[in-house]
Protein backbone atom coordinates (compact mmCIF):
# COMPACT_ATOMS: atom_id res chain seq x y z
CA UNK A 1 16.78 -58.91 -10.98
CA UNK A 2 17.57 -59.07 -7.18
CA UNK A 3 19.55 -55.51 -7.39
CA UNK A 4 16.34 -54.07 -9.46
CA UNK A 5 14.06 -55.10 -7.20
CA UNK A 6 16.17 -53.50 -4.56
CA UNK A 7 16.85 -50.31 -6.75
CA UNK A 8 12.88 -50.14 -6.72
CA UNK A 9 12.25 -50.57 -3.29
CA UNK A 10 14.79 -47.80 -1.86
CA UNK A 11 13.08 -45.11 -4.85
CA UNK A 12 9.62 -46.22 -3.16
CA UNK A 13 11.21 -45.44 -0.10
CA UNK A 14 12.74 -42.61 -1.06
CA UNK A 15 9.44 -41.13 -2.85
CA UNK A 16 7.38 -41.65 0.73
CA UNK A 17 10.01 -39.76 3.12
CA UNK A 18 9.82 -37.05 0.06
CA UNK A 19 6.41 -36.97 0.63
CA UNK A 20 6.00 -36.92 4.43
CA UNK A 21 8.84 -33.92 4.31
CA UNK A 22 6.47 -32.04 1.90
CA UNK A 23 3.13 -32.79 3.95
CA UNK A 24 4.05 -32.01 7.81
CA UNK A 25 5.20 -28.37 7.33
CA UNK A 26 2.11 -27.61 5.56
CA UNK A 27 -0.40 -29.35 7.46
CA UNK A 28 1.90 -27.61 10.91
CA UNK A 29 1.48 -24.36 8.71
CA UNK A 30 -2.25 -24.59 7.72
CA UNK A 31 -3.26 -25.45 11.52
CA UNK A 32 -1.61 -21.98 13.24
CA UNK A 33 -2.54 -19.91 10.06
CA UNK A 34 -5.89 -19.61 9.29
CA UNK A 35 -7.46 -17.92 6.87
CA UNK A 36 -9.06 -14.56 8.56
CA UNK A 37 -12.94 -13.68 8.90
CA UNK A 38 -13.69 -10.78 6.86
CA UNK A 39 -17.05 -11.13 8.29
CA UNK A 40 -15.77 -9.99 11.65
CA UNK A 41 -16.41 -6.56 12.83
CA UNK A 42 -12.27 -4.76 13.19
CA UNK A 43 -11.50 -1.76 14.80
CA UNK A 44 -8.29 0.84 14.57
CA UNK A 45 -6.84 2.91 16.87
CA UNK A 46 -4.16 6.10 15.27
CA UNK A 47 -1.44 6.72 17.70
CA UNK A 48 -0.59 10.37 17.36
CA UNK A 49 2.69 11.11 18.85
CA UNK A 50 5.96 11.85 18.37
CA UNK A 51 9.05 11.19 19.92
CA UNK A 52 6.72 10.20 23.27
CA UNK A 53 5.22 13.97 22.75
CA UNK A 54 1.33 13.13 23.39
CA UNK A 55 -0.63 15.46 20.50
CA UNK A 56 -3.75 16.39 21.09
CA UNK A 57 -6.43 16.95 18.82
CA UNK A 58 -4.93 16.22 15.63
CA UNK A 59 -7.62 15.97 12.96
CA UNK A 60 -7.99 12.18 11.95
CA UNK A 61 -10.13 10.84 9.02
CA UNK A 62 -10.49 7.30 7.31
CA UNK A 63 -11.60 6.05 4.11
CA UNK A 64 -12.29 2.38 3.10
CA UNK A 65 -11.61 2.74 -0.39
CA UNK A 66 -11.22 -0.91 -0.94
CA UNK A 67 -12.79 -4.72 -0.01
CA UNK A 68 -11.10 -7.75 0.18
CA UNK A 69 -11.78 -10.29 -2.03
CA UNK A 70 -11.69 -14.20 -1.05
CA UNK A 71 -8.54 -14.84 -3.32
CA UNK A 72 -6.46 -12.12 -1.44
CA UNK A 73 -6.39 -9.06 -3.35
CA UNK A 74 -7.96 -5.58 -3.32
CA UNK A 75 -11.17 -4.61 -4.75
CA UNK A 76 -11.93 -0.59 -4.92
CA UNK A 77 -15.13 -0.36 -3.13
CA UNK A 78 -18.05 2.25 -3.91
CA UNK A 79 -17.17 5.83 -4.68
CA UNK A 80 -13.56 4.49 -4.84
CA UNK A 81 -14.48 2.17 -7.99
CA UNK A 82 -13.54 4.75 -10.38
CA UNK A 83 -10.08 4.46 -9.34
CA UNK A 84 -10.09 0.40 -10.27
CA UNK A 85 -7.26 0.27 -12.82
CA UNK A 86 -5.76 3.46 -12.43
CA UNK A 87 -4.39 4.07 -9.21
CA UNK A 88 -2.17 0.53 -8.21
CA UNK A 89 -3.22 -1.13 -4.80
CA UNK A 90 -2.67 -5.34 -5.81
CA UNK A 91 0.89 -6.08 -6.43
CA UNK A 92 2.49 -3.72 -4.32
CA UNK A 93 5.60 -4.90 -2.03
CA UNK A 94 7.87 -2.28 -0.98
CA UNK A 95 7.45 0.56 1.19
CA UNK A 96 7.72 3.02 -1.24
CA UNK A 97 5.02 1.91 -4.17
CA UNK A 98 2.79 1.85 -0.71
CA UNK A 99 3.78 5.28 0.04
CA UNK A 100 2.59 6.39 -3.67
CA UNK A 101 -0.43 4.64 -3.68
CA UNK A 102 -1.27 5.94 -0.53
CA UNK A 103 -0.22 9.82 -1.53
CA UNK A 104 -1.88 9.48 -5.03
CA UNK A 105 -5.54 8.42 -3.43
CA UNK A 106 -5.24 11.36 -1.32
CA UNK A 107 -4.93 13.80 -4.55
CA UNK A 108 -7.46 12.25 -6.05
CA UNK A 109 -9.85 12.02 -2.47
CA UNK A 110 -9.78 15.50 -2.23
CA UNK A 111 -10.13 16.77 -5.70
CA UNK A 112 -13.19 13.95 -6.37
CA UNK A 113 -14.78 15.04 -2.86
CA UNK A 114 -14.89 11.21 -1.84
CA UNK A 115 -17.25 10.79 1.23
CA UNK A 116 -15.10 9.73 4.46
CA UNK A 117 -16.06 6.73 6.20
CA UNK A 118 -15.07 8.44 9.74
CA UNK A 119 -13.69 11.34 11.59
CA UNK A 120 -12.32 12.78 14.60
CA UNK A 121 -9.91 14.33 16.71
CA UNK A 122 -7.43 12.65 19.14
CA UNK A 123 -7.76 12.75 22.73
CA UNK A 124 -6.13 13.84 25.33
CA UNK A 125 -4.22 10.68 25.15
CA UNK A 126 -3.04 11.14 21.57
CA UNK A 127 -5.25 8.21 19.98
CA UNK A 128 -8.26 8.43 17.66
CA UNK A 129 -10.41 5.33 18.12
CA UNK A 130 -12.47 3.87 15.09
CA UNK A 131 -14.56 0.97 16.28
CA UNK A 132 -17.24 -0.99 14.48
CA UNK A 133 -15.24 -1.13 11.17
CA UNK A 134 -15.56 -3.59 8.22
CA UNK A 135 -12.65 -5.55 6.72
CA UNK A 136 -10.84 -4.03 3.79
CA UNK A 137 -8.13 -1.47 2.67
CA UNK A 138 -8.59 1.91 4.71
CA UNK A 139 -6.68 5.73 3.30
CA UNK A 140 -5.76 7.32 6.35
CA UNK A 141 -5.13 11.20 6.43
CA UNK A 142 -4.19 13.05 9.06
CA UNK A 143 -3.91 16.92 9.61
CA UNK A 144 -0.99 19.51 10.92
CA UNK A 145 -1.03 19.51 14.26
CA UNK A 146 0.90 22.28 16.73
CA UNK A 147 2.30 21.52 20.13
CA UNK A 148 3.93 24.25 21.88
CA UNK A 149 6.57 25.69 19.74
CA UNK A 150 6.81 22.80 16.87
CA UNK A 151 4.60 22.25 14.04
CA UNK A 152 3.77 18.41 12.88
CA UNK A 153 2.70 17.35 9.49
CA UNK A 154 1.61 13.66 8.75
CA UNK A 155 1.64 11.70 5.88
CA UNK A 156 -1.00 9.55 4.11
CA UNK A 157 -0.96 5.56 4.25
CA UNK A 158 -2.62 2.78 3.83
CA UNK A 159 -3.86 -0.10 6.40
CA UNK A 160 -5.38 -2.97 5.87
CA UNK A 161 -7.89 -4.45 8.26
CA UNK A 162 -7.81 -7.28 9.61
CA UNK A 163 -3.99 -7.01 9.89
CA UNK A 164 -2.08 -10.07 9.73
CA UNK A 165 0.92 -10.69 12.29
CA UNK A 166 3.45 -12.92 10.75
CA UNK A 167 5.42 -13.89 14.06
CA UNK A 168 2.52 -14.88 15.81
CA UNK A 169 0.93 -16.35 12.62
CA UNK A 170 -2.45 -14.75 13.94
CA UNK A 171 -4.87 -12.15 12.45
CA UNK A 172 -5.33 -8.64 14.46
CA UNK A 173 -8.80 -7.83 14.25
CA UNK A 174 -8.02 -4.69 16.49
CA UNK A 175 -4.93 -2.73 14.99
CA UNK A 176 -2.76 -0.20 16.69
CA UNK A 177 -0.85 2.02 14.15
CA UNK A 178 1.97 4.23 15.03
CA UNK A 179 1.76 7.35 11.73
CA UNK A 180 5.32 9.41 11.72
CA UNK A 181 5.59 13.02 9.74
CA UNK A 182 7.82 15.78 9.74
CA UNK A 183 8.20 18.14 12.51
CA UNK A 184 9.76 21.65 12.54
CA UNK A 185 9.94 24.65 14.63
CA UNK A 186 6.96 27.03 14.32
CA UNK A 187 9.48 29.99 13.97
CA UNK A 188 11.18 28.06 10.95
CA UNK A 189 9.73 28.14 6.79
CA UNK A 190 7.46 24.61 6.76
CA UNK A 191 5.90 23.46 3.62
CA UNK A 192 2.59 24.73 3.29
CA UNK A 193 -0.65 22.36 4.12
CA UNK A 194 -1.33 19.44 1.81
CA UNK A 195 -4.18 17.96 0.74
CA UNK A 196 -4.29 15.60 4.09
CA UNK A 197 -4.99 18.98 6.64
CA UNK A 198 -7.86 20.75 7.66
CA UNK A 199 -8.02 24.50 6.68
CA UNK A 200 -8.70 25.39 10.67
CA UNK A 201 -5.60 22.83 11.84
CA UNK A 202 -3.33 25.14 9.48
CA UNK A 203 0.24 26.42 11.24
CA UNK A 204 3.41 27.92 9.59
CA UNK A 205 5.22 30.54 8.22
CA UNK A 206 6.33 29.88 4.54
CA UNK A 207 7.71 32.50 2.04
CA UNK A 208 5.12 35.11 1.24
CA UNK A 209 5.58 33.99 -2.70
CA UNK A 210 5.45 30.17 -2.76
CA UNK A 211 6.40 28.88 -6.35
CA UNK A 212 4.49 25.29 -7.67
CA UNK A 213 5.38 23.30 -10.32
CA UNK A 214 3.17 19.91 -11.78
CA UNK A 215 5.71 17.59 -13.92
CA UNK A 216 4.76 15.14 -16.28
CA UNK A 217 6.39 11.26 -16.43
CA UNK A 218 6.46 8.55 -18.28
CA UNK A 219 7.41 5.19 -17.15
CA UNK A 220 6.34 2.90 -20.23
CA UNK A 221 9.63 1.56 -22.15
CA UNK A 222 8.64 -0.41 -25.17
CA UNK A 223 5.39 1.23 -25.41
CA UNK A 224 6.10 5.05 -25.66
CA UNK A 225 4.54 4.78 -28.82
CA UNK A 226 1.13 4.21 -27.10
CA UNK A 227 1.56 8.16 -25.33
CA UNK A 228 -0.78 10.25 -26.00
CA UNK A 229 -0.07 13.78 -27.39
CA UNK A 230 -1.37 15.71 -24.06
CA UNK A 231 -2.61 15.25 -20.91
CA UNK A 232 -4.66 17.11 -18.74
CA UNK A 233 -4.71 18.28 -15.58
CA UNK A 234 -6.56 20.01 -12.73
CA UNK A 235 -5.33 22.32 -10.11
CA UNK A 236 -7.20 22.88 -7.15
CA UNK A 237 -7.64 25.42 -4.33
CA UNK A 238 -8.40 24.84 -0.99
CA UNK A 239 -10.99 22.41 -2.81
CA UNK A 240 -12.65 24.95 -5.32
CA UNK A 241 -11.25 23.90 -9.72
CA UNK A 242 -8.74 26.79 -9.35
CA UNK A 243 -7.42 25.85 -12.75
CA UNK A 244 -7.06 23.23 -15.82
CA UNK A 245 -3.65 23.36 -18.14
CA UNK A 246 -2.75 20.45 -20.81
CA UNK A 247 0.36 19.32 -20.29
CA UNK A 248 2.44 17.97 -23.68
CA UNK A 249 5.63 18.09 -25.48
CA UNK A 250 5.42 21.74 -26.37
CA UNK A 251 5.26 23.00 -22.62
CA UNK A 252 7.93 20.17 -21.94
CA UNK A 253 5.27 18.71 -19.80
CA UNK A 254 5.86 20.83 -17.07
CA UNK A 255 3.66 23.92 -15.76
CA UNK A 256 4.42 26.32 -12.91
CA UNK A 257 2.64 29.11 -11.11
CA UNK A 258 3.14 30.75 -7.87
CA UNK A 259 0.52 32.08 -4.98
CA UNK A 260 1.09 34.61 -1.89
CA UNK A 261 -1.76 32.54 -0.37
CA UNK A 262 -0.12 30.56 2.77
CA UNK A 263 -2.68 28.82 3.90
CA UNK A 264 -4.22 27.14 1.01
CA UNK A 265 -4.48 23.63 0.22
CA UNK A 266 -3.48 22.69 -3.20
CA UNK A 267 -4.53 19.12 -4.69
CA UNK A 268 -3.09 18.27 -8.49
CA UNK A 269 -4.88 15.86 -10.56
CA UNK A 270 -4.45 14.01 -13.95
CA UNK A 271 -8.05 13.53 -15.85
CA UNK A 272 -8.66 11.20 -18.11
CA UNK A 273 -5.97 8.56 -17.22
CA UNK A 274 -4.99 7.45 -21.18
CA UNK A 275 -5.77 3.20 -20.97
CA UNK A 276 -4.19 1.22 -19.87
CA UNK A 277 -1.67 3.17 -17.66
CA UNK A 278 -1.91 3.92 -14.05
CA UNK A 279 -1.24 7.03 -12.26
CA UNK A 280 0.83 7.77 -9.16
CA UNK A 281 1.52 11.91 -7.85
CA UNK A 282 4.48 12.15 -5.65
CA UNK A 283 5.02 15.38 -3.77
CA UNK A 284 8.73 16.61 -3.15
CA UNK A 285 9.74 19.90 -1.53
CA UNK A 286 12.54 22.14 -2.47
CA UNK A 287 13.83 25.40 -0.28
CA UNK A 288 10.88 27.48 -1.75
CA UNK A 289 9.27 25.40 -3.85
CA UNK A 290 6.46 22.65 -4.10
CA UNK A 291 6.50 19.42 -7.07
CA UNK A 292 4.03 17.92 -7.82
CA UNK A 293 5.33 14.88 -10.01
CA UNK A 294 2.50 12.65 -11.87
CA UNK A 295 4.03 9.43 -13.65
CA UNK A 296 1.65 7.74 -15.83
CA UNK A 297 3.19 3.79 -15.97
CA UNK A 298 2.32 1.16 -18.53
CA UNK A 299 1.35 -2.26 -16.30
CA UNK A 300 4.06 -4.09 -15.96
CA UNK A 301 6.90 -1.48 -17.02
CA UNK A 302 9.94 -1.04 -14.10
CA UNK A 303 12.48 1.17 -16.34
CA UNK A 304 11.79 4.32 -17.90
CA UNK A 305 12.48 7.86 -17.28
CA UNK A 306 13.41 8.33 -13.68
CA UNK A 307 13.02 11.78 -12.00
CA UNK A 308 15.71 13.31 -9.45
CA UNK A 309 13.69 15.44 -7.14
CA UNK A 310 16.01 18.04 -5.07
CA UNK A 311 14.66 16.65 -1.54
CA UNK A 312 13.25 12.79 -1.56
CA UNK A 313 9.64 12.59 -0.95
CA UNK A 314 8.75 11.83 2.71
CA UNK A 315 7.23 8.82 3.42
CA UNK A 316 4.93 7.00 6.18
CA UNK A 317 6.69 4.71 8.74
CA UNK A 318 5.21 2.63 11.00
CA UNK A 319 6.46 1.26 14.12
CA UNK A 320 7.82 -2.31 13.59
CA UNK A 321 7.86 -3.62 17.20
CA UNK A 322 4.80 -2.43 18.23
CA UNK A 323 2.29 -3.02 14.92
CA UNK A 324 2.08 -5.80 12.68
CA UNK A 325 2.70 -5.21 9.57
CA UNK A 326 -0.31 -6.60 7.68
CA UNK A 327 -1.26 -9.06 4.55
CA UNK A 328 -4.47 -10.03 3.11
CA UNK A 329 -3.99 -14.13 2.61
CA UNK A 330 -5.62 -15.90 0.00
CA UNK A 331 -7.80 -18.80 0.22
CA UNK A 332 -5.39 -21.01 -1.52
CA UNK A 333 -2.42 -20.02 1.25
CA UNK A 334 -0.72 -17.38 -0.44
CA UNK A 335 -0.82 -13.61 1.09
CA UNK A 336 -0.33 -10.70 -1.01
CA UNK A 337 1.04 -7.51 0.49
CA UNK A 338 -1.55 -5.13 2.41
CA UNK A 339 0.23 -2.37 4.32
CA UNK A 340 3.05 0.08 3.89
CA UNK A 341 6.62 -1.24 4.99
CA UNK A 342 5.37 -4.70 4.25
CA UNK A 343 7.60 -7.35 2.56
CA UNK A 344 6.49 -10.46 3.99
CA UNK A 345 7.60 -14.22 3.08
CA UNK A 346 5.38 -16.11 1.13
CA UNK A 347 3.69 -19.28 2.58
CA UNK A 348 6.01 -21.74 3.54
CA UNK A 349 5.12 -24.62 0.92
CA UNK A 350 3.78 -25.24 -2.50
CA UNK A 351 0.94 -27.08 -3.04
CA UNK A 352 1.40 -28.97 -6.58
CA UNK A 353 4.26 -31.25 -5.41
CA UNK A 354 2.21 -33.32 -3.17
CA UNK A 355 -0.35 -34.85 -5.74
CA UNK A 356 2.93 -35.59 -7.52
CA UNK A 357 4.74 -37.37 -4.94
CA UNK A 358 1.94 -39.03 -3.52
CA UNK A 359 1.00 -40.78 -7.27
CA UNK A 360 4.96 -41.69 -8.02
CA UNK A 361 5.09 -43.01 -4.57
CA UNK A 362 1.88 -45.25 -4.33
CA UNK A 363 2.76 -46.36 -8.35
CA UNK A 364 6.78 -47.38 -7.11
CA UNK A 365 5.41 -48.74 -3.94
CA UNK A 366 2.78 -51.04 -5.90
CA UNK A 367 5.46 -52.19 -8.31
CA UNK A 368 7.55 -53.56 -5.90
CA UNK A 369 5.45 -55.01 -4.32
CA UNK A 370 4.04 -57.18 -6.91
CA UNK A 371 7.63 -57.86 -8.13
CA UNK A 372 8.11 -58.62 -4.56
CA UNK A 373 5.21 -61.30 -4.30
CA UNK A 374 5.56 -62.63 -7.97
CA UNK A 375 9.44 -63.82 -6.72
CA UNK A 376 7.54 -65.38 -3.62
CA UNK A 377 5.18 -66.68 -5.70
């Protein structure tokens, strides 16, 4: 009975260190991280530059296309609501689903005529300022811009606001973002404008007969079945419905055309997103020829068919040691990713094991105890 009684009283021990070990890093944890004030009016400034070259008067434009929600995730906001479901912004984690969401929104901006939430150019000091700004998920576009001899196109991404800093375990209510592109000589072919320029910030020289080509994807194994026979999509000018083709089995789900027209703008869509799949368009570039590749995926589905595009898509990079990279945290401590490039730790503890402990500890602490005083007794 003695070495029971002792057996007992080194578990209820045991159970209470357990405890304390579980309790201090979150209560340490939940003191430096609070949870951020949506409420609070945010601001973001757009860096333009490149390689220290200051550019001036590159045309900037935001969208809020999403609130946040007080469990964490995103919420497509107004106008934007008809994307809820289709176009993927909860979830996301690496750079490159970022990157797709952020390029598919921008199809679908322009061809839907979404209303922008703010624009202008940058100054003579390279930055764009956007003050007075409510929390959420922002689109940001920016156009070609042309500095001396070189040409500099910028890609689409997506910021979320406030931005969360993870070193300093402190929200950034006033965020600094650092956008990178592509940059070529103006005497060299460049791809011609995307959907994210405006028509008067157009430079380059491509061929005089640019070839297109729309491709079709599926990434839905186990549930191919659920396809539907066609699709259909719309191809747009500088804007204006240029054209609509249905894409299917018979076409090899794959239409092409070409244009002499360097200067336009051309946005491709998918209408009528089949349920419950959602919709990502990826751009890649070839010698002399522009892809657009739309993949329709089942939720939930990582394998399927894969495409091999001749030149990788660019994508959007942002400056590490200068801007946070950003998460949306959750009121029960968890933080779900917000911002291209992000791929942040979770919070450091869980939650369920301390009810636990604490209950197994008080219950072996009160047993020996009473063991301990009916021996005495």
């Amino acid at each position: 009975m003695k070495a029971k009684r002792h057996f007992l009283h080194l578990m209820a021990v045991a159970f209470c260190a357990l405890l304390v070990c579980f309790w201090l890093p979150i209560q340490t944890y939940a003191a430096s991280d609070d949870s951020a004030d949506l409420s609070k009016v945010c601001s973001m400034t757009v860096n333009c530059q490149d390689g220290g070259q200051i550019l001036k008067e590159v045309p900037v434009r935001i969208y809020r296309v999403a609130a946040v929600k007080k469990n964490g995730s995103f919420e497509y906001a107004g106008p934007f609501s008809t994307y809820q479901d289709k176009i993927k912004i909860n979830g996301l984690s690496a750079a490159s689903e970022w990157d797709a969401s952020a390029a598919t929104l921008s199809e679908y901006v322009a061809a839907d005529g979404k209303p922008v939430t703010a624009s202008q150019l940058s100054g003579n000091d390279g930055k764009a300022v956007f003050n007075n700004l409510q929390s959420g998920l922002y689109l940001v576009l920016l156009g070609h811009s042309m500095s001396g001899s070189t040409t500099y196109q910028f890609h689409p991404f997506l910021i979320s606001l406030p931005n969360y800093d993870s070193q300093t375990h402190t929200w950034d209510y006033h965020v600094t973002v650092n956008p990178k592109g592509n940059s070529a000589a103006a005497s060299e072919p460049v791809y011609p404008p995307s959907q994210d320029s405006f028509p008067e910030n157009s430079h380059g020289n491509p061929p005089s007969n640019w070839h297109y080509k729309v491709i079709k994807h599926w990434t839905d194994s186990g549930h191919d079945a659920k396809r539907p026979l066609r699709i259909t999509i719309d191809i747009l000018q500088n804007g204006k419905l240029l054209d609509t083709q249905v894409l299917s089995d018979q076409n090899n789900w794959t239409y092409e055309w070409s244009s002499e027209d360097s200067s336009a703008q051309w946005t491709v869509v998918e209408r009528s997103i089949p349920n419950p799949y959602q919709v990502t368009i990826e751009t890649t570039n070839s010698t002399d020829t522009t892809s657009y590749v739309i993949t329709n995926t089942w939720p939930g589905s990582s394998s399927g068919p894969q495409r091999e595009p001749s030149v990788p898509p660019n994508h959007y990079h942002q400056d590490d040691t200068s801007v946070p990279i950003g998460t949306v945290r959750s009121s029960a401590g968890q933080r779900s990713s917000a911002v291209s490039g992000s791929n942040l730790p979770q919070t450091g503890q869980l939650w369920w094991p301390v009810p636990l402990l604490a209950a197994s500890g008080i219950v072996l602490f009160s047993i020996g105890w009473l063991m301990n005083k009916k021996r005495k007794g």
